[in-house]
PDB file of N, CA and C in Angstrom:
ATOM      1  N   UNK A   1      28.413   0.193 -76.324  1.00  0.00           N
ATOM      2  CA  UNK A   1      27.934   0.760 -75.074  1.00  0.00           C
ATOM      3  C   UNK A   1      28.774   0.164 -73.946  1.00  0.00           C
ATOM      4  N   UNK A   2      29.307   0.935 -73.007  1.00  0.00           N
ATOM      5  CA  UNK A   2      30.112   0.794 -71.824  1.00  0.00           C
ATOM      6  C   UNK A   2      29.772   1.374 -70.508  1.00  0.00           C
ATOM      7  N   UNK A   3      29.741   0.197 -69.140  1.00  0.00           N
ATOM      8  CA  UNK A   3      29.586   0.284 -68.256  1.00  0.00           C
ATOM      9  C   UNK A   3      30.576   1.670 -67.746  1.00  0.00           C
ATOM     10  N   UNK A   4      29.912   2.364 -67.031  1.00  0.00           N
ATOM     11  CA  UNK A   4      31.041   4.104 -66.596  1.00  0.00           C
ATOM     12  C   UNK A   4      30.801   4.359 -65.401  1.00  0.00           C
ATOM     13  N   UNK A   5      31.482   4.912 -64.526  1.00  0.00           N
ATOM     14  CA  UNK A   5      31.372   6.079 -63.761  1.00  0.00           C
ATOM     15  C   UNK A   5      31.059   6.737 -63.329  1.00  0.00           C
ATOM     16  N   UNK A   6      29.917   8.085 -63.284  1.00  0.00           N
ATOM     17  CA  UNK A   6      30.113   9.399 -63.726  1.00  0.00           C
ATOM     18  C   UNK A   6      30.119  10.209 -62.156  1.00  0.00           C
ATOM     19  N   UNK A   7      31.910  10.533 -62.108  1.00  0.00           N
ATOM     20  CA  UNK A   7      32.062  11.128 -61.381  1.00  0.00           C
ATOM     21  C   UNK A   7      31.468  12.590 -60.594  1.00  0.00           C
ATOM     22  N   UNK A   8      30.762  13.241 -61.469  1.00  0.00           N
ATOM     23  CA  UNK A   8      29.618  14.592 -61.282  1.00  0.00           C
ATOM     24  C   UNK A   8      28.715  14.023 -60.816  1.00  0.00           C
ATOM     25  N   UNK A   9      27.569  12.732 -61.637  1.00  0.00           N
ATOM     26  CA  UNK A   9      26.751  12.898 -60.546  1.00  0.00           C
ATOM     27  C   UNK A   9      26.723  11.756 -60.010  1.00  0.00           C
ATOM     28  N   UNK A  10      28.148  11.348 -59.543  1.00  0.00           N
ATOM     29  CA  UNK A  10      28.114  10.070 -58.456  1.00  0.00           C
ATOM     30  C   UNK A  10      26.866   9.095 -58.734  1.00  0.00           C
ATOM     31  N   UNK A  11      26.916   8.527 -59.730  1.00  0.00           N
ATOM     32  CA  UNK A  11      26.304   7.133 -59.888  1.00  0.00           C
ATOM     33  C   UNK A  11      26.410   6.841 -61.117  1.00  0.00           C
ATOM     34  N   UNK A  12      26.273   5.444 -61.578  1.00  0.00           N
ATOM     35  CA  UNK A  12      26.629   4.210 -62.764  1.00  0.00           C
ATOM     36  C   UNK A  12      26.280   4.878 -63.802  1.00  0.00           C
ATOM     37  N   UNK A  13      26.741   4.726 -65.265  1.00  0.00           N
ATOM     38  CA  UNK A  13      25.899   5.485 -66.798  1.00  0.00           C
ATOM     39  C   UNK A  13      26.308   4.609 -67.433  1.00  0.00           C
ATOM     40  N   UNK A  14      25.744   4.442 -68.229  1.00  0.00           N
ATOM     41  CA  UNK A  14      26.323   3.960 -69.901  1.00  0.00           C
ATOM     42  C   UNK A  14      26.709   4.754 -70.834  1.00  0.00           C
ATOM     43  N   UNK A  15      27.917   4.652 -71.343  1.00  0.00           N
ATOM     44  CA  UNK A  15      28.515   5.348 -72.578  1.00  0.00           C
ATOM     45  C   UNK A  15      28.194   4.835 -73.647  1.00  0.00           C
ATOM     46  N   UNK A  16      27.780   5.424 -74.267  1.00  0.00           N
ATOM     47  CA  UNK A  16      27.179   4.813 -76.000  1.00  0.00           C
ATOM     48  C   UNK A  16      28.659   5.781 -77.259  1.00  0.00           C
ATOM     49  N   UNK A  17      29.651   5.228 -77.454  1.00  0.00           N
ATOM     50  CA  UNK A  17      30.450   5.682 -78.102  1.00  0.00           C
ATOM     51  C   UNK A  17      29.560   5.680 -79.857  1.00  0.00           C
ATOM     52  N   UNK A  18      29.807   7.347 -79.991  1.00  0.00           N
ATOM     53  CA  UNK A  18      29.553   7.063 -81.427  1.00  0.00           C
ATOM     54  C   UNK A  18      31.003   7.019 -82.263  1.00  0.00           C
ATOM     55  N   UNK A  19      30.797   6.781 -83.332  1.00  0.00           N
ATOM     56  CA  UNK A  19      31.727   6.335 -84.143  1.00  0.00           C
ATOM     57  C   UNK A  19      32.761   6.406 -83.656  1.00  0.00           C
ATOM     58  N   UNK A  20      33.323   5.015 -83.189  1.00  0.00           N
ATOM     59  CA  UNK A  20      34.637   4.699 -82.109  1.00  0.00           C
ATOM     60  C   UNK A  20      35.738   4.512 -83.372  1.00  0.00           C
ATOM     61  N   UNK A  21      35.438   5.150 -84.620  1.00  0.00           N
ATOM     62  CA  UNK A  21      36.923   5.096 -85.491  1.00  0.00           C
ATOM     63  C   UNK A  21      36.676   7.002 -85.276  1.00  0.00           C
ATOM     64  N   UNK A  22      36.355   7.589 -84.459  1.00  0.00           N
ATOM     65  CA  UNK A  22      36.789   8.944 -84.475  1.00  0.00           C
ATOM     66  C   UNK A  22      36.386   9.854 -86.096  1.00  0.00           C
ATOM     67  N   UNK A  23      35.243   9.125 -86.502  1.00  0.00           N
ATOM     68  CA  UNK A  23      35.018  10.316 -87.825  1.00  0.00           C
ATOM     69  C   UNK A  23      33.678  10.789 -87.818  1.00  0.00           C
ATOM     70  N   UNK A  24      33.324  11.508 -87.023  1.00  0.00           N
ATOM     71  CA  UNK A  24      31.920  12.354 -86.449  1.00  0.00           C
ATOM     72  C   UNK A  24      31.818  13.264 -87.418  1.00  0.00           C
ATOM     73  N   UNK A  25      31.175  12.945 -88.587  1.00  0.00           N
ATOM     74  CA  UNK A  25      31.140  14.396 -89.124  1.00  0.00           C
ATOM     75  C   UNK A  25      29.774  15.474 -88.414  1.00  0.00           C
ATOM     76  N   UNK A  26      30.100  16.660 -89.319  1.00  0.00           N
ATOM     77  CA  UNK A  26      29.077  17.808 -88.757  1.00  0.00           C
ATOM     78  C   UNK A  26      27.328  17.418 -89.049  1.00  0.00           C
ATOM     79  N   UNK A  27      27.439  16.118 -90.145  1.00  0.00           N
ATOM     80  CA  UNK A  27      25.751  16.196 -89.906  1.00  0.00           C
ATOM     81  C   UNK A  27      25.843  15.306 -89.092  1.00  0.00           C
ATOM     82  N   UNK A  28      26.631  14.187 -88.443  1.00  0.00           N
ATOM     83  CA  UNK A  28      25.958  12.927 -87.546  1.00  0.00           C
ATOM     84  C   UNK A  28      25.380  14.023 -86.175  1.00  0.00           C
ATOM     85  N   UNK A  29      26.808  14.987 -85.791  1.00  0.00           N
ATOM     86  CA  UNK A  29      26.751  15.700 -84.773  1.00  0.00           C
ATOM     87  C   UNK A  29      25.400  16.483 -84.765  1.00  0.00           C
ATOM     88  N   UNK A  30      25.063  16.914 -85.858  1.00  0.00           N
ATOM     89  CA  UNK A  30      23.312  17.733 -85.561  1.00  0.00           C
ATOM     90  C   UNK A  30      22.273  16.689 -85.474  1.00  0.00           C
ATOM     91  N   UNK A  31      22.680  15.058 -86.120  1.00  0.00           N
ATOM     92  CA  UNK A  31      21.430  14.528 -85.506  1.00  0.00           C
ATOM     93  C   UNK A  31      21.549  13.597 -84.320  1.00  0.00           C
ATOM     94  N   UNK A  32      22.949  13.545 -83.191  1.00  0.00           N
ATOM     95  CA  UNK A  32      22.900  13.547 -82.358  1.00  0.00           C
ATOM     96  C   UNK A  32      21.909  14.534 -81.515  1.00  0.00           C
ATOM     97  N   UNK A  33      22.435  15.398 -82.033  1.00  0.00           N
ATOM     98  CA  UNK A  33      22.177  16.825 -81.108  1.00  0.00           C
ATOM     99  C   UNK A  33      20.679  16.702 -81.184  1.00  0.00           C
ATOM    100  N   UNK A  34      19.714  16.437 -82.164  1.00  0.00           N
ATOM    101  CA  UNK A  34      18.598  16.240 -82.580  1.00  0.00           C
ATOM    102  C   UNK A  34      17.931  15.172 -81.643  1.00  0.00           C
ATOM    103  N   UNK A  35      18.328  14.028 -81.813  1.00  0.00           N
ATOM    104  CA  UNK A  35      18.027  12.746 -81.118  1.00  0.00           C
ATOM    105  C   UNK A  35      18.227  12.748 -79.671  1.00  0.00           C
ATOM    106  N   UNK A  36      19.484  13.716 -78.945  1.00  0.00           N
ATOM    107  CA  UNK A  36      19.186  13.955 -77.800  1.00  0.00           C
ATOM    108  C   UNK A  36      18.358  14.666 -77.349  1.00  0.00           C
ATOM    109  N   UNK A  37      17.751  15.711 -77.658  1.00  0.00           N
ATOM    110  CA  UNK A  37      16.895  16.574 -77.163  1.00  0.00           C
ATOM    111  C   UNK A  37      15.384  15.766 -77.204  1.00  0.00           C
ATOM    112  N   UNK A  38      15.220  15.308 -78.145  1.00  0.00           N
ATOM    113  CA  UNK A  38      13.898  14.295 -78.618  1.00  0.00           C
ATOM    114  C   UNK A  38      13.991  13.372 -77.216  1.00  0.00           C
ATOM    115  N   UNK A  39      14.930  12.326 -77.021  1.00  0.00           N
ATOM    116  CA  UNK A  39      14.910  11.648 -75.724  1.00  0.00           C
ATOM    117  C   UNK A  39      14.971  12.175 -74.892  1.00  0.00           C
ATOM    118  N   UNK A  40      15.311  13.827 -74.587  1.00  0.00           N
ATOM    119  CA  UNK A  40      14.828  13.799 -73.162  1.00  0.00           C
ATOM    120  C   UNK A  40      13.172  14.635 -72.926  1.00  0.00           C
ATOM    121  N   UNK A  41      12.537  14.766 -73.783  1.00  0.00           N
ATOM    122  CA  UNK A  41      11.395  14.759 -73.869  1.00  0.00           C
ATOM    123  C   UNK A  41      10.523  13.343 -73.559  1.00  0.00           C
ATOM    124  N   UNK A  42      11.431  11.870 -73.403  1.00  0.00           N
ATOM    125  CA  UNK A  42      10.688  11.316 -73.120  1.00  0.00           C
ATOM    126  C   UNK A  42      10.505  10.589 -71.721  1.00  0.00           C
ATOM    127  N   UNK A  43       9.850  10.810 -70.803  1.00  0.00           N
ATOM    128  CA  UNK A  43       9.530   9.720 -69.377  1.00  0.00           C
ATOM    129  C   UNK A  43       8.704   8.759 -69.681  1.00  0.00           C
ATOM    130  N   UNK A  44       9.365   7.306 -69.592  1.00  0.00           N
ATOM    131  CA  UNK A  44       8.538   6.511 -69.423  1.00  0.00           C
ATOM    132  C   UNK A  44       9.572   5.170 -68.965  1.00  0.00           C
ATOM    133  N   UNK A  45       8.934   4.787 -67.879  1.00  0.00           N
ATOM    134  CA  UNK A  45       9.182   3.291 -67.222  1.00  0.00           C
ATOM    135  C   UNK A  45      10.265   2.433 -68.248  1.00  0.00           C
ATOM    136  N   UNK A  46       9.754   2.007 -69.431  1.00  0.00           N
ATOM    137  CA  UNK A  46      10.328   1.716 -70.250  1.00  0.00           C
ATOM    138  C   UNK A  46      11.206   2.096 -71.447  1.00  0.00           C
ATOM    139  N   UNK A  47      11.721   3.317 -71.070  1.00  0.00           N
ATOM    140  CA  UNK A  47      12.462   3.902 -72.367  1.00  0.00           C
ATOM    141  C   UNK A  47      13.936   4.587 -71.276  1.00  0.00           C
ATOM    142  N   UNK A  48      14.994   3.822 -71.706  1.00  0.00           N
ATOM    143  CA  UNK A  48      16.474   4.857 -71.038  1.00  0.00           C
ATOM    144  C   UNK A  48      16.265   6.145 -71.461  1.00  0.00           C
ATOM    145  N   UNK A  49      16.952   6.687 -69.943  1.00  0.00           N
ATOM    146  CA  UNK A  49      16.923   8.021 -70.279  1.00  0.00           C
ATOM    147  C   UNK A  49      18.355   8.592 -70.496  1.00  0.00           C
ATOM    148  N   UNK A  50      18.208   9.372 -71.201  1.00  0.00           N
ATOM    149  CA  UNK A  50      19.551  10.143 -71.923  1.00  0.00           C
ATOM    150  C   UNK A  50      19.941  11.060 -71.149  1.00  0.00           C
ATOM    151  N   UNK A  51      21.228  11.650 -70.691  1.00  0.00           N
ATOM    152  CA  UNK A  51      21.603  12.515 -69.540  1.00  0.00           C
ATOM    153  C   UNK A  51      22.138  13.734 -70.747  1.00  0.00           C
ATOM    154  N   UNK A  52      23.626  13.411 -71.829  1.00  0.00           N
ATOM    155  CA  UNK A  52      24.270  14.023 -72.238  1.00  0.00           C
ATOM    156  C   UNK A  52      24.934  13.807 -73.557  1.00  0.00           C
ATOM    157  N   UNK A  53      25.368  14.505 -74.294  1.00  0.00           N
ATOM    158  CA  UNK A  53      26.140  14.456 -75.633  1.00  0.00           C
ATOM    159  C   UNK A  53      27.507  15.354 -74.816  1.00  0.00           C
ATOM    160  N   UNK A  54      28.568  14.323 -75.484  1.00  0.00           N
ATOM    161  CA  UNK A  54      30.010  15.042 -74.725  1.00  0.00           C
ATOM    162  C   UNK A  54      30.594  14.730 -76.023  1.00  0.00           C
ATOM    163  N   UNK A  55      31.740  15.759 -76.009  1.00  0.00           N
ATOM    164  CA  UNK A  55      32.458  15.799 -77.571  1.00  0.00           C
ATOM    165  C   UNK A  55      34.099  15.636 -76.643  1.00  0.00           C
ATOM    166  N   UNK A  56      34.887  14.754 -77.349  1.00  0.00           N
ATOM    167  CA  UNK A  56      36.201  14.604 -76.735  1.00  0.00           C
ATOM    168  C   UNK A  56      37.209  14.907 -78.599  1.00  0.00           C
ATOM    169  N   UNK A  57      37.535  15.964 -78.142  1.00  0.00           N
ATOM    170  CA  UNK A  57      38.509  16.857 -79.362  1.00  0.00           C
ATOM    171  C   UNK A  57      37.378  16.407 -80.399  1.00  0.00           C
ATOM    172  N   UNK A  58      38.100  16.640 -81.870  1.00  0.00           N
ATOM    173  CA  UNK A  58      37.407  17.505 -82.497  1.00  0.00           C
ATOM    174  C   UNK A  58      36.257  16.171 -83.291  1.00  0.00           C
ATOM    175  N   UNK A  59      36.479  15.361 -83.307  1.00  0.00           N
ATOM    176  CA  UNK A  59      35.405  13.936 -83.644  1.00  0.00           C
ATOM    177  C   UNK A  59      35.282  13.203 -83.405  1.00  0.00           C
ATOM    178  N   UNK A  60      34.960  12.930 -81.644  1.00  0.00           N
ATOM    179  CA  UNK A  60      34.818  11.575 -81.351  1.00  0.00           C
ATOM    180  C   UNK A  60      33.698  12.498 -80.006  1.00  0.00           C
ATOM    181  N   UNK A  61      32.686  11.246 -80.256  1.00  0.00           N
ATOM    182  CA  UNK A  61      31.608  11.636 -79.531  1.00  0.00           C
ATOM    183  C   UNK A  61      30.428  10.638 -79.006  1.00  0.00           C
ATOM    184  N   UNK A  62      30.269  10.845 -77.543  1.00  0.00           N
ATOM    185  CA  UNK A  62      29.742   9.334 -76.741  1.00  0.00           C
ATOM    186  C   UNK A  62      28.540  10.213 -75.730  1.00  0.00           C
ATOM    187  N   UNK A  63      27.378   9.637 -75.846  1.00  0.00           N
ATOM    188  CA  UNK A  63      26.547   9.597 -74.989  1.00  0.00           C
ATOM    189  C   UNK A  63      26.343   9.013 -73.486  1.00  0.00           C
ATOM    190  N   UNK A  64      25.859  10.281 -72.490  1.00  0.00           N
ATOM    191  CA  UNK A  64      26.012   9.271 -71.267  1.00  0.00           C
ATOM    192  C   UNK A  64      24.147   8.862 -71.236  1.00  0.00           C
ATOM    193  N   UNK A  65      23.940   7.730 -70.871  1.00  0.00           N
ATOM    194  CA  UNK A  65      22.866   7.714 -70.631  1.00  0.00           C
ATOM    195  C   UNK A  65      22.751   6.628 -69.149  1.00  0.00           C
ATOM    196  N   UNK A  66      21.369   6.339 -68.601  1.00  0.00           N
ATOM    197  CA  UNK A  66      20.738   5.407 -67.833  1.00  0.00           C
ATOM    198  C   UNK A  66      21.241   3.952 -67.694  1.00  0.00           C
ATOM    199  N   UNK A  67      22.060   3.812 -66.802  1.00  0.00           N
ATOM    200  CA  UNK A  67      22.499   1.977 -66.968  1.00  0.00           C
ATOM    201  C   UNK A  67      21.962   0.921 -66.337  1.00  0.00           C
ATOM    202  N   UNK A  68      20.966   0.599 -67.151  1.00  0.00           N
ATOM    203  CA  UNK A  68      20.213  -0.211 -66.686  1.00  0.00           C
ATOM    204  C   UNK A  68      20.769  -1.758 -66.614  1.00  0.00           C
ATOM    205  N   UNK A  69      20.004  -3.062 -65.668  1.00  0.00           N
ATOM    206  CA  UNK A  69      20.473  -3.468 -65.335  1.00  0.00           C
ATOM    207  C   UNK A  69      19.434  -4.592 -65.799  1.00  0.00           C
ATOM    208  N   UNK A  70      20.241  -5.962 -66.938  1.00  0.00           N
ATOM    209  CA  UNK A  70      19.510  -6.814 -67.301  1.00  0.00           C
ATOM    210  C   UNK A  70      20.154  -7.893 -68.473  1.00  0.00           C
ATOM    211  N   UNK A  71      19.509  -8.516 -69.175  1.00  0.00           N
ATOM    212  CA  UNK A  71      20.515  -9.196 -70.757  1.00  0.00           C
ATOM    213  C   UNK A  71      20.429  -7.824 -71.641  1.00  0.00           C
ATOM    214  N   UNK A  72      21.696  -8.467 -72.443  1.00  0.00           N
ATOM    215  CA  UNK A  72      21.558  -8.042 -73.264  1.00  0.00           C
ATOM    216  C   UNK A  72      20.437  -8.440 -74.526  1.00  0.00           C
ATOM    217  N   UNK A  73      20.304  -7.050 -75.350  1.00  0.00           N
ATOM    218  CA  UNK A  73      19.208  -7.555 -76.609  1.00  0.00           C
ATOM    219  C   UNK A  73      19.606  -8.324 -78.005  1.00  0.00           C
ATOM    220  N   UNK A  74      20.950  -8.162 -78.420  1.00  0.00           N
ATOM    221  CA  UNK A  74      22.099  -8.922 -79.136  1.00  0.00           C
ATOM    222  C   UNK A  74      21.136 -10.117 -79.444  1.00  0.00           C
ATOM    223  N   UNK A  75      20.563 -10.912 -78.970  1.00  0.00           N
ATOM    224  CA  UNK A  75      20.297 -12.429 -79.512  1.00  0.00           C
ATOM    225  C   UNK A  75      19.020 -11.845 -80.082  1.00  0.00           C
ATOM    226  N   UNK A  76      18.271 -10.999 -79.724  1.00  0.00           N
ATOM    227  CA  UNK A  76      16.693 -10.837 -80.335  1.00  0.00           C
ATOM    228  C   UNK A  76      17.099  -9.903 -81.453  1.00  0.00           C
ATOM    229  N   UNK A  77      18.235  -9.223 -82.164  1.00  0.00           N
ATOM    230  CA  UNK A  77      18.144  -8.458 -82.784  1.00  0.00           C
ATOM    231  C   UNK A  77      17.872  -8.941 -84.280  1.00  0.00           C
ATOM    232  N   UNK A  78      18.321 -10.258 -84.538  1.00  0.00           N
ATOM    233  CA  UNK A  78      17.898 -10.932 -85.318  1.00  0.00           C
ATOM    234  C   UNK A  78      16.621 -11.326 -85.596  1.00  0.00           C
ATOM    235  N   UNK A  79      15.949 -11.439 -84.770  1.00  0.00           N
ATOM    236  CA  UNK A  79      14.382 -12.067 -84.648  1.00  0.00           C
ATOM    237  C   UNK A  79      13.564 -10.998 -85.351  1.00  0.00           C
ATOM    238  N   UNK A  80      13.933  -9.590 -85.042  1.00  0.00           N
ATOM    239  CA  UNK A  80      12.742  -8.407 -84.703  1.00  0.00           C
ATOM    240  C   UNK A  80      13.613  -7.364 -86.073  1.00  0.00           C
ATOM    241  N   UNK A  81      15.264  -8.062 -86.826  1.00  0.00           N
ATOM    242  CA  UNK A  81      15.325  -7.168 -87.282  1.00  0.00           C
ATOM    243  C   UNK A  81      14.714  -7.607 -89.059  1.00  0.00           C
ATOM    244  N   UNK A  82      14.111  -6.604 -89.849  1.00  0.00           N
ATOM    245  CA  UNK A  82      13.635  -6.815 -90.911  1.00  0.00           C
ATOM    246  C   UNK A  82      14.351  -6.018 -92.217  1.00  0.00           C
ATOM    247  N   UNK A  83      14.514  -6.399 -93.436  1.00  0.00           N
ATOM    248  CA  UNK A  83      15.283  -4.938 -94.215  1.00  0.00           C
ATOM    249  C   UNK A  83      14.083  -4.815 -95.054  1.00  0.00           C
ATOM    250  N   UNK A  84      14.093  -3.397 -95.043  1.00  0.00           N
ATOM    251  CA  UNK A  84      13.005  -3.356 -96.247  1.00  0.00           C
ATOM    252  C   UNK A  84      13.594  -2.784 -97.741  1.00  0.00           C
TER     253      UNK A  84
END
């Protein structure tokens, strides 16, 4: 995820690059497409909000979303993550 720009609607986003080796296949892309529509069904105080799915040529593909402003979660991901 990367601090951005976004020149359209003039203020800060986060880019969430998906697969930054450029190999998007056609199902990740439908459950992008899936997972974005689901988040923007959601408002709430506590949940980023998702703006866009942008495709740059033919498999590489990054989300703009909400850039919020705080730590990172990196040190708790260990704490909270479990395998089952």
């Amino acid at each position: 995820v990367y601090a951005a720009d976004d020149v359209h609607l003039n203020m800060p986003v986060a880019l969430k690059i998906i697969r930054p080796d450029g190999d998007a296949g056609p199902a990740e892309r439908r459950r992008l497409r899936k997972e974005l529509l689901a988040a923007r069904r959601v408002a709430h105080p506590n949940v980023c909000k998702v703006f866009d799915l942008h495709e740059e040529g033919e498999d590489r593909l990054f989300l703009t979303m909400e850039l919020l402003e705080g730590e990172t979660l990196a040190p708790f991901i260990d704490t909270f993550y479990f395998e089952t």
